[in-house]
C-alpha atoms as a PDB file:
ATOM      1  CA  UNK A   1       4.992   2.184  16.604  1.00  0.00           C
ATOM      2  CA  UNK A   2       6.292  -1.172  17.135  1.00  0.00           C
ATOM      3  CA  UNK A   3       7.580  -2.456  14.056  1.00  0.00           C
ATOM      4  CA  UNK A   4       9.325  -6.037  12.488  1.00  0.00           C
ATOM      5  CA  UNK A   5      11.224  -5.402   9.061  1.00  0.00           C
ATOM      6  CA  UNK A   6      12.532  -7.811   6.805  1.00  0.00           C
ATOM      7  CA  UNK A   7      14.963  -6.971   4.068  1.00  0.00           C
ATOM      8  CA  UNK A   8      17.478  -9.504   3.093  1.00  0.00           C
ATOM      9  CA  UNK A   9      20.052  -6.182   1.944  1.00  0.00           C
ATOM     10  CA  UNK A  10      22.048  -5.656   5.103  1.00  0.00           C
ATOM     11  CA  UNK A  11      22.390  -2.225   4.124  1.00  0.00           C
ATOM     12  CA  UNK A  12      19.231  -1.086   3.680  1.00  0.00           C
ATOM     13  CA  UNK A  13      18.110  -3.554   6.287  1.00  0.00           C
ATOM     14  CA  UNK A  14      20.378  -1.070   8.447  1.00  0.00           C
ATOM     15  CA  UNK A  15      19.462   1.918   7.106  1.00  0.00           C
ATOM     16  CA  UNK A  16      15.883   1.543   7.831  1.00  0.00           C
ATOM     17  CA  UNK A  17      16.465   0.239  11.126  1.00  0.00           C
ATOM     18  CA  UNK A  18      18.345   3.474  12.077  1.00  0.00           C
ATOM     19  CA  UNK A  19      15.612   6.015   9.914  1.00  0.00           C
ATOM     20  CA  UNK A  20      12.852   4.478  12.067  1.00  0.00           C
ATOM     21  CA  UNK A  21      14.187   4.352  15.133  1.00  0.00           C
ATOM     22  CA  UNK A  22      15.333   8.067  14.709  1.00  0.00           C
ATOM     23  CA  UNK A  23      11.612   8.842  13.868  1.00  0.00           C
ATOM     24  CA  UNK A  24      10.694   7.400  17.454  1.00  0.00           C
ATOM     25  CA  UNK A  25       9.214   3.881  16.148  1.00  0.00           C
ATOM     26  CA  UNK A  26      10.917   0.494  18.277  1.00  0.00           C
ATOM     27  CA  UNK A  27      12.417  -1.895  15.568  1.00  0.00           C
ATOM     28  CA  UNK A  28      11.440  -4.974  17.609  1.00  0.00           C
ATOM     29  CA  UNK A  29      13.218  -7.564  15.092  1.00  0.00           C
ATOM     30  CA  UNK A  30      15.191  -6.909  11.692  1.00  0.00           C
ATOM     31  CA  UNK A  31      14.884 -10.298   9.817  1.00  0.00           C
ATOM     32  CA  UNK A  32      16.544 -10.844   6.160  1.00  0.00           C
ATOM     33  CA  UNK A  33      14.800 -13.876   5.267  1.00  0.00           C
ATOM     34  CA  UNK A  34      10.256 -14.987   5.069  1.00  0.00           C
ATOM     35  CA  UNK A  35      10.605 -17.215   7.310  1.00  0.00           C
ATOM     36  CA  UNK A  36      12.368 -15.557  10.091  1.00  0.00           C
ATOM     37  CA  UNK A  37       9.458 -12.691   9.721  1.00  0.00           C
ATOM     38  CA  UNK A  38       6.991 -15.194  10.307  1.00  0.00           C
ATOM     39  CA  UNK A  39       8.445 -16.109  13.652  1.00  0.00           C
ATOM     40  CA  UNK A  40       9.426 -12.414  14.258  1.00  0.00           C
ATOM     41  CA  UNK A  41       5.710 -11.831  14.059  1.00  0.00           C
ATOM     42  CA  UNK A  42       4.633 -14.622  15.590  1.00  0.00           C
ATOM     43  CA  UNK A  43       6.949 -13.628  19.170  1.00  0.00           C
ATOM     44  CA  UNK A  44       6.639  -9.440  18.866  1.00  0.00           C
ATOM     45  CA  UNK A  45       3.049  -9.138  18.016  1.00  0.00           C
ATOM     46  CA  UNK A  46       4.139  -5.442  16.237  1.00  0.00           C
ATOM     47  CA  UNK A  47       1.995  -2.785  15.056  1.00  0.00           C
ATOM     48  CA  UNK A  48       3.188  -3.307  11.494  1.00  0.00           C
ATOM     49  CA  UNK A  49       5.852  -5.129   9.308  1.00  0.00           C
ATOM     50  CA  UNK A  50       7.484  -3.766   6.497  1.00  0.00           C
ATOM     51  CA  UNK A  51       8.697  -6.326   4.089  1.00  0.00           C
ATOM     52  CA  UNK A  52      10.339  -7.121   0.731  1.00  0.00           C
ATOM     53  CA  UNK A  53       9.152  -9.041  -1.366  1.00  0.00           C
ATOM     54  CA  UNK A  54      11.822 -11.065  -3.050  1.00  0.00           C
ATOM     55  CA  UNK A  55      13.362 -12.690  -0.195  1.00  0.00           C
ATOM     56  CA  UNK A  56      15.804 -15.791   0.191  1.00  0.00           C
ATOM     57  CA  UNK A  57      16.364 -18.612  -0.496  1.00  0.00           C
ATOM     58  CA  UNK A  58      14.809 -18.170  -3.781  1.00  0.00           C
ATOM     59  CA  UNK A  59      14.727 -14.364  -4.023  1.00  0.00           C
ATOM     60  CA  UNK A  60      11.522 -14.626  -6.113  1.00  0.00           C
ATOM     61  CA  UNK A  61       7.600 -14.730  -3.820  1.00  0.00           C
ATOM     62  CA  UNK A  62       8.935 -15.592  -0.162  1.00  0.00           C
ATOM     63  CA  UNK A  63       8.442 -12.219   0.867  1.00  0.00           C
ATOM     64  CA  UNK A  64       4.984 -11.528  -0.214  1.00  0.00           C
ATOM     65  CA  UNK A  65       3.941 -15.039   0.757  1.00  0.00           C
ATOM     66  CA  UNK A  66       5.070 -14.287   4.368  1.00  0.00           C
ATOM     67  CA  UNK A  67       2.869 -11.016   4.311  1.00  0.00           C
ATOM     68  CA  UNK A  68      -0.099 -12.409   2.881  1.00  0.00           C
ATOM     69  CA  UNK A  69       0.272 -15.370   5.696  1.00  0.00           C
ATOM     70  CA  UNK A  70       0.566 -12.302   8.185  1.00  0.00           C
ATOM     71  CA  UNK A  71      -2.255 -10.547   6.953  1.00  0.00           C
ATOM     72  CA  UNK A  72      -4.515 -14.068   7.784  1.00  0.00           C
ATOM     73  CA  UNK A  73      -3.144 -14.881  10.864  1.00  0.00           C
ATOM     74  CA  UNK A  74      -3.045 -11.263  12.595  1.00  0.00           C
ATOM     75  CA  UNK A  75      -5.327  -8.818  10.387  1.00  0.00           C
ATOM     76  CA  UNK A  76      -4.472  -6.201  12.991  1.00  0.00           C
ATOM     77  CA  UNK A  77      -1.390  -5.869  12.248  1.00  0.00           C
ATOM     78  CA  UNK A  78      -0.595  -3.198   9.300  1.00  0.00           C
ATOM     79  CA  UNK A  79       1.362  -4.615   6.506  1.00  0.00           C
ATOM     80  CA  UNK A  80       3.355  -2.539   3.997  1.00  0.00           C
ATOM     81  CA  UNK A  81       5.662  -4.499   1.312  1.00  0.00           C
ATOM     82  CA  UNK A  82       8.748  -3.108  -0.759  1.00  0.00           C
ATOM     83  CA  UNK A  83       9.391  -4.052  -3.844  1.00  0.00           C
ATOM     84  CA  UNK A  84      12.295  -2.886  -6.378  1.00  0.00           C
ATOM     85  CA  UNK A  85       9.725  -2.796  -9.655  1.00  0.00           C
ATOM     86  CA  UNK A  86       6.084  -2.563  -9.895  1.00  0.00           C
ATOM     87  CA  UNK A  87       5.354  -6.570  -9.390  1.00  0.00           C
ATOM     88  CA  UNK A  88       1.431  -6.579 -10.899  1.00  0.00           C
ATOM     89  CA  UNK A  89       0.652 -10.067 -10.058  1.00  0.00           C
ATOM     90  CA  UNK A  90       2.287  -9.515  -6.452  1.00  0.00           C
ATOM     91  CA  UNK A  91       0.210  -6.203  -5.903  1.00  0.00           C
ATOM     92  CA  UNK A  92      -3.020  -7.944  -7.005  1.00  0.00           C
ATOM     93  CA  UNK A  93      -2.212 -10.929  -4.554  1.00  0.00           C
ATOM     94  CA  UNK A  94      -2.322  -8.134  -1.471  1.00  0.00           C
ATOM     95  CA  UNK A  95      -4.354  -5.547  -2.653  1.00  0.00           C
ATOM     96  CA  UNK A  96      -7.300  -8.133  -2.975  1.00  0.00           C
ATOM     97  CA  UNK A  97      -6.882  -9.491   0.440  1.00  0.00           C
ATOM     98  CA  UNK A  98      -8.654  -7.460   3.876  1.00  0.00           C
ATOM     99  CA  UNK A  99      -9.320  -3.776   2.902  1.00  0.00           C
ATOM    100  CA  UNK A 100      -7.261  -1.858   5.653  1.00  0.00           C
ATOM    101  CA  UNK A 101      -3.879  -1.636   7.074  1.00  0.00           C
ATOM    102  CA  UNK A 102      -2.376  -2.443   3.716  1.00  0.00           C
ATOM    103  CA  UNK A 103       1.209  -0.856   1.840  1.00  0.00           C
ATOM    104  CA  UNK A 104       2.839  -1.453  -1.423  1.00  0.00           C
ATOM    105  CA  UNK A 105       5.805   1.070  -1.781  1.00  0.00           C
ATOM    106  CA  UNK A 106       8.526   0.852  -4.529  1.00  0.00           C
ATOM    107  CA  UNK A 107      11.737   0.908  -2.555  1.00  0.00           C
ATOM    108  CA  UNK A 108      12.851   4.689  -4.601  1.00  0.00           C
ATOM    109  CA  UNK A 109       9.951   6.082  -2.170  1.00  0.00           C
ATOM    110  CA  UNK A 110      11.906   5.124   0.938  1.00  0.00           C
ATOM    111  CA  UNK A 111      14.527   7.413  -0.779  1.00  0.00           C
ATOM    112  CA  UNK A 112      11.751  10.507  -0.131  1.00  0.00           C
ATOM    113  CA  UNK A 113      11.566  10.109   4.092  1.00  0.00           C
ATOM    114  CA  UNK A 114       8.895  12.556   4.505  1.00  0.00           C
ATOM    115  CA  UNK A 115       6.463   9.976   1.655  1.00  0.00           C
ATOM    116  CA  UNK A 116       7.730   6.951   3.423  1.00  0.00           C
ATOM    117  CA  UNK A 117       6.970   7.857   7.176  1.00  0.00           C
ATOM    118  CA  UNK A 118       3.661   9.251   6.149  1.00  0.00           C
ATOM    119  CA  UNK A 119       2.707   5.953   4.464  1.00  0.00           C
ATOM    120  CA  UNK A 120       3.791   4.205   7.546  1.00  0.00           C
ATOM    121  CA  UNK A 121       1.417   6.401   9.886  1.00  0.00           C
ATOM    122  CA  UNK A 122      -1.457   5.853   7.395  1.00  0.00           C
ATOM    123  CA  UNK A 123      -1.408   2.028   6.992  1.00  0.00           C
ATOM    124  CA  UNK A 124      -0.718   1.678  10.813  1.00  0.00           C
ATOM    125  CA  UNK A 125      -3.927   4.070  11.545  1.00  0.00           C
ATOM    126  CA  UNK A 126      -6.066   1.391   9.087  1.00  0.00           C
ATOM    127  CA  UNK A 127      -5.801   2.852   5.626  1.00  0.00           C
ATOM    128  CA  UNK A 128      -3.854   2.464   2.582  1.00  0.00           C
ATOM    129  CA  UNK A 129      -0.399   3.640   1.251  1.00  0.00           C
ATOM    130  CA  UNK A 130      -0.286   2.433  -2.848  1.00  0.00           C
ATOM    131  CA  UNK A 131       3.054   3.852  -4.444  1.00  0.00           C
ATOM    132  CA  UNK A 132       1.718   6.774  -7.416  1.00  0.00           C
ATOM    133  CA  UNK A 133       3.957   4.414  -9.884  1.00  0.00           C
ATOM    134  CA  UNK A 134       1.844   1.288  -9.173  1.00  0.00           C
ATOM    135  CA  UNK A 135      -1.381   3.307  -9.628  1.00  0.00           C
ATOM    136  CA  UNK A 136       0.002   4.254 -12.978  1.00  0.00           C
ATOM    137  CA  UNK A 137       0.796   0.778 -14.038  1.00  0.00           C
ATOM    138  CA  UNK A 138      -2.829  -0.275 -13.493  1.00  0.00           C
ATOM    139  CA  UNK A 139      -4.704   2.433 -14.737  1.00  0.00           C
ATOM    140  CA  UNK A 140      -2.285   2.268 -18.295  1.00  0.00           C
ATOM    141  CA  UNK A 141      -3.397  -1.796 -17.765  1.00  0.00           C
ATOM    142  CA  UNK A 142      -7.147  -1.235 -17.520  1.00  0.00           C
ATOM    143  CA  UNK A 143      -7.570   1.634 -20.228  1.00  0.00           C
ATOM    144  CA  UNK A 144      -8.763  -0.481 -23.095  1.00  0.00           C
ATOM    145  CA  UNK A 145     -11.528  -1.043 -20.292  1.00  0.00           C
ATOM    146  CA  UNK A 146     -15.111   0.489 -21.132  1.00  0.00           C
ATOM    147  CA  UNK A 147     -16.130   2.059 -18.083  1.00  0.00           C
ATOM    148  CA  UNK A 148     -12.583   3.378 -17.356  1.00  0.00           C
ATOM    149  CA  UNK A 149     -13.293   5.140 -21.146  1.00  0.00           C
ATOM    150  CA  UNK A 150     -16.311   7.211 -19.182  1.00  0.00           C
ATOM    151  CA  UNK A 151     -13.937   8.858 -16.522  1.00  0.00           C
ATOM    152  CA  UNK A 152     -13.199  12.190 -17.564  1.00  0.00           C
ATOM    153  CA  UNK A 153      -9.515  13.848 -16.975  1.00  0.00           C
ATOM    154  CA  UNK A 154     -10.539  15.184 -13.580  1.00  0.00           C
ATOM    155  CA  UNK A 155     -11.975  12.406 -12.583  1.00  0.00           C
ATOM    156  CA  UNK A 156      -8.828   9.775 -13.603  1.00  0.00           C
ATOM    157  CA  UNK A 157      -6.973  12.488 -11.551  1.00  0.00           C
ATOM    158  CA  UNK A 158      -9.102  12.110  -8.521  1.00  0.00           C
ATOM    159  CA  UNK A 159      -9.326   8.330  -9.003  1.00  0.00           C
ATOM    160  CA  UNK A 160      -5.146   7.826  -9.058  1.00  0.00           C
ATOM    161  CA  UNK A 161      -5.224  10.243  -5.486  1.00  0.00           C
ATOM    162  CA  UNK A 162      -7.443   7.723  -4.360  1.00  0.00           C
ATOM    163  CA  UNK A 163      -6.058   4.896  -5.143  1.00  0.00           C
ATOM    164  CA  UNK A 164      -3.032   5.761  -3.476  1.00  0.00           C
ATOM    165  CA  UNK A 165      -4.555   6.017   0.267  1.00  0.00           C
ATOM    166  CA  UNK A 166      -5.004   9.759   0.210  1.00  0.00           C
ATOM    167  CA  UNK A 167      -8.148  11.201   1.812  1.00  0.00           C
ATOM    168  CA  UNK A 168     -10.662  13.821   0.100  1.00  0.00           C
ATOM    169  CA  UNK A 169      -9.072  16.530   1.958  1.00  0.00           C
ATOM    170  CA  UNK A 170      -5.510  15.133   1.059  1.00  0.00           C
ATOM    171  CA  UNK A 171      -6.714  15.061  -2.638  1.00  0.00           C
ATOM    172  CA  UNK A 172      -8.279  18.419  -2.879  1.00  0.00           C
ATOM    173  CA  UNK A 173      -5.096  20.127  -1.517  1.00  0.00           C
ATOM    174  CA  UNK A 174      -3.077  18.242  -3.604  1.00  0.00           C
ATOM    175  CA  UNK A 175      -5.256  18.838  -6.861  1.00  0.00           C
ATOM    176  CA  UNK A 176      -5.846  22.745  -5.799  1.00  0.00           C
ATOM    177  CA  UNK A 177      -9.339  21.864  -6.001  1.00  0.00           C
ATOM    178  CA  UNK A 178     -12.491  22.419  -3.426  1.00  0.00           C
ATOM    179  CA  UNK A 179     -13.004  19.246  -1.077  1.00  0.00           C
ATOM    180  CA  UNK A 180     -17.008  19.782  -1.951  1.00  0.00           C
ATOM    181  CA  UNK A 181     -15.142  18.816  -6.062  1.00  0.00           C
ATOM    182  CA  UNK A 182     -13.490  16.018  -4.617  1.00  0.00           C
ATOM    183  CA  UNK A 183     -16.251  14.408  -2.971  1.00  0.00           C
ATOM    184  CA  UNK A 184     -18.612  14.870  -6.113  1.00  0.00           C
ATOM    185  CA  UNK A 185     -16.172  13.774  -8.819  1.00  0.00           C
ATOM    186  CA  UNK A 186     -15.296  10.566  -6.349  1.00  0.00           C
ATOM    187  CA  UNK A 187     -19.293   9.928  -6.077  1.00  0.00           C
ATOM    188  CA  UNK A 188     -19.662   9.897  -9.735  1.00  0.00           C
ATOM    189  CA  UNK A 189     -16.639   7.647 -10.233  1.00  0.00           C
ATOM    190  CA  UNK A 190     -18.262   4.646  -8.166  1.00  0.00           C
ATOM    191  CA  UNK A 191     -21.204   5.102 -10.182  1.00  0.00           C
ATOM    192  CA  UNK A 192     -19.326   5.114 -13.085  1.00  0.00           C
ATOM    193  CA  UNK A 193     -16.909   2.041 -12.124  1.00  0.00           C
ATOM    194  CA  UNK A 194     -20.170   0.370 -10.484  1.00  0.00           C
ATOM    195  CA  UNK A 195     -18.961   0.627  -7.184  1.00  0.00           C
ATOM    196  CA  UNK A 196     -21.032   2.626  -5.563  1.00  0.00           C
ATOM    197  CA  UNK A 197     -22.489   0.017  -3.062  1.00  0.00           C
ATOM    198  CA  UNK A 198     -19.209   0.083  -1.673  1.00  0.00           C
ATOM    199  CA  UNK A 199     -18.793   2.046   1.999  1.00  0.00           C
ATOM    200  CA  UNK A 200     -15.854   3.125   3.951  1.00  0.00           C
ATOM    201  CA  UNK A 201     -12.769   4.962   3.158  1.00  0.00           C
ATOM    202  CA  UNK A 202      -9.935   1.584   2.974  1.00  0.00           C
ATOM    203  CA  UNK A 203     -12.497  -0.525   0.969  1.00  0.00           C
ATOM    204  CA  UNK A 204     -13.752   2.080  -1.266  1.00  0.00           C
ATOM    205  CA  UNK A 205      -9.630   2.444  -2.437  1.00  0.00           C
ATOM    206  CA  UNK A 206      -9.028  -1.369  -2.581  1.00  0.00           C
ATOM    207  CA  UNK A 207     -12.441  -1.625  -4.493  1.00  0.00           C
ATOM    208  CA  UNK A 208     -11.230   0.690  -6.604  1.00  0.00           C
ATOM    209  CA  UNK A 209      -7.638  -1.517  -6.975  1.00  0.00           C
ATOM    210  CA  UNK A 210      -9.220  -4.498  -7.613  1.00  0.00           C
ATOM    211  CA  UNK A 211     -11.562  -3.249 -10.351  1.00  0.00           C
ATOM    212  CA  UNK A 212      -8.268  -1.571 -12.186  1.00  0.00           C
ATOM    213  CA  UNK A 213      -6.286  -4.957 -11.931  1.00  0.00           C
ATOM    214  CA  UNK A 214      -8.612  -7.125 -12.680  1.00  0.00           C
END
């Protein structure tokens, strides 16, 4: 995998660069700052960019603006963003863009290698990769929200999975549950969240994302 990452801390910058090209992936540019990801981008063409959000000169939107820009310009390239708290307004801004090839990590899961290389592989191959924390946040936003109410325990359970990227079989090994269980508690859930027109495995989970923060 052919990847451009932008982190503005040298040593993590560093750190990264050496964890992914260990892993076998080509760091084709390391970049501290929006801008210079933008260009980075714009030369490399990479399979993905992993970014921070809070980036110079102001340290506040620079990164997220950059990977929202990306995310226009080249929607084949997979974008996953870092971020050191769970930044609600930022998530919604790239959670409610296209519906595939989409990240939003806290920068504690880069900490767990094994998470953090599997959520690479899964927004490069067109899915999604939500951090579990994030998930949390906006389903303890959204309970006061009727329809939410309806979902039993099971069902919040197999709606957090799935709002993290997982797939059914992902969800039922991870819940100890049948993959049949999975499939028929998700079904009910769109019904439930009105969703159910929706189609395809990356949408259905941003659907899902943008119904909880909105």
């Amino acid at each position: 995998m052919r990847i451009v990452l932008a982190e503005d801390s040298i040593l993590l910058r560093e750190g990264l660069v050496r964890l992914l090209t260990e892993e076998g992936h080509e760091v084709v540019a390391a970049v501290g700052d929006g801008v210079s990801l933008i260009k980075a981008t714009e030369e490399h063409t990479p399979d993905l960019i992993v970014a921070d959000i809070r980036m110079p000169p102001t340290h506040t939107d620079e990164g997220i603006r950059a990977a929202l820009e990306i995310r226009t310009r080249w929607p084949e390239i997979g974008v996953l963003v870092l971020s050191q708290h769970v930044e609600k307004n930022y998530a919604a801004q790239l959670l409610t863009t296209d519906s595939a090839r989409v990240g939003y990590l806290l920068k504690d899961r880069v900490a767990q290698v094994e998470e953090f290389l599997e959520s690479l592989e899964r927004v490069h191959a067109g899915g999604a990769a939500i951090d579990p924390e994030v998930v949390r946040q906006l389903l303890a936003r959204t309970t006061h929200v009727d329809p939410l109410g309806k979902l039993t325990r099971r069902e919040r359970e197999v709606l957090a999975e799935m709002a993290q990227g997982h797939t059914n079989a992902a969800i039922a090994q991870k819940l100890s549950i049948a993959q049949s269980t999975v499939e028929k508690n998700a079904n009910t859930i769109f019904e439930k969240l009105d969703l159910s027109h929706t189609t395809g495995y990356s949408r259905r989970v941003l659907a899902v994302l943008r119904y909880l923060g909105s």
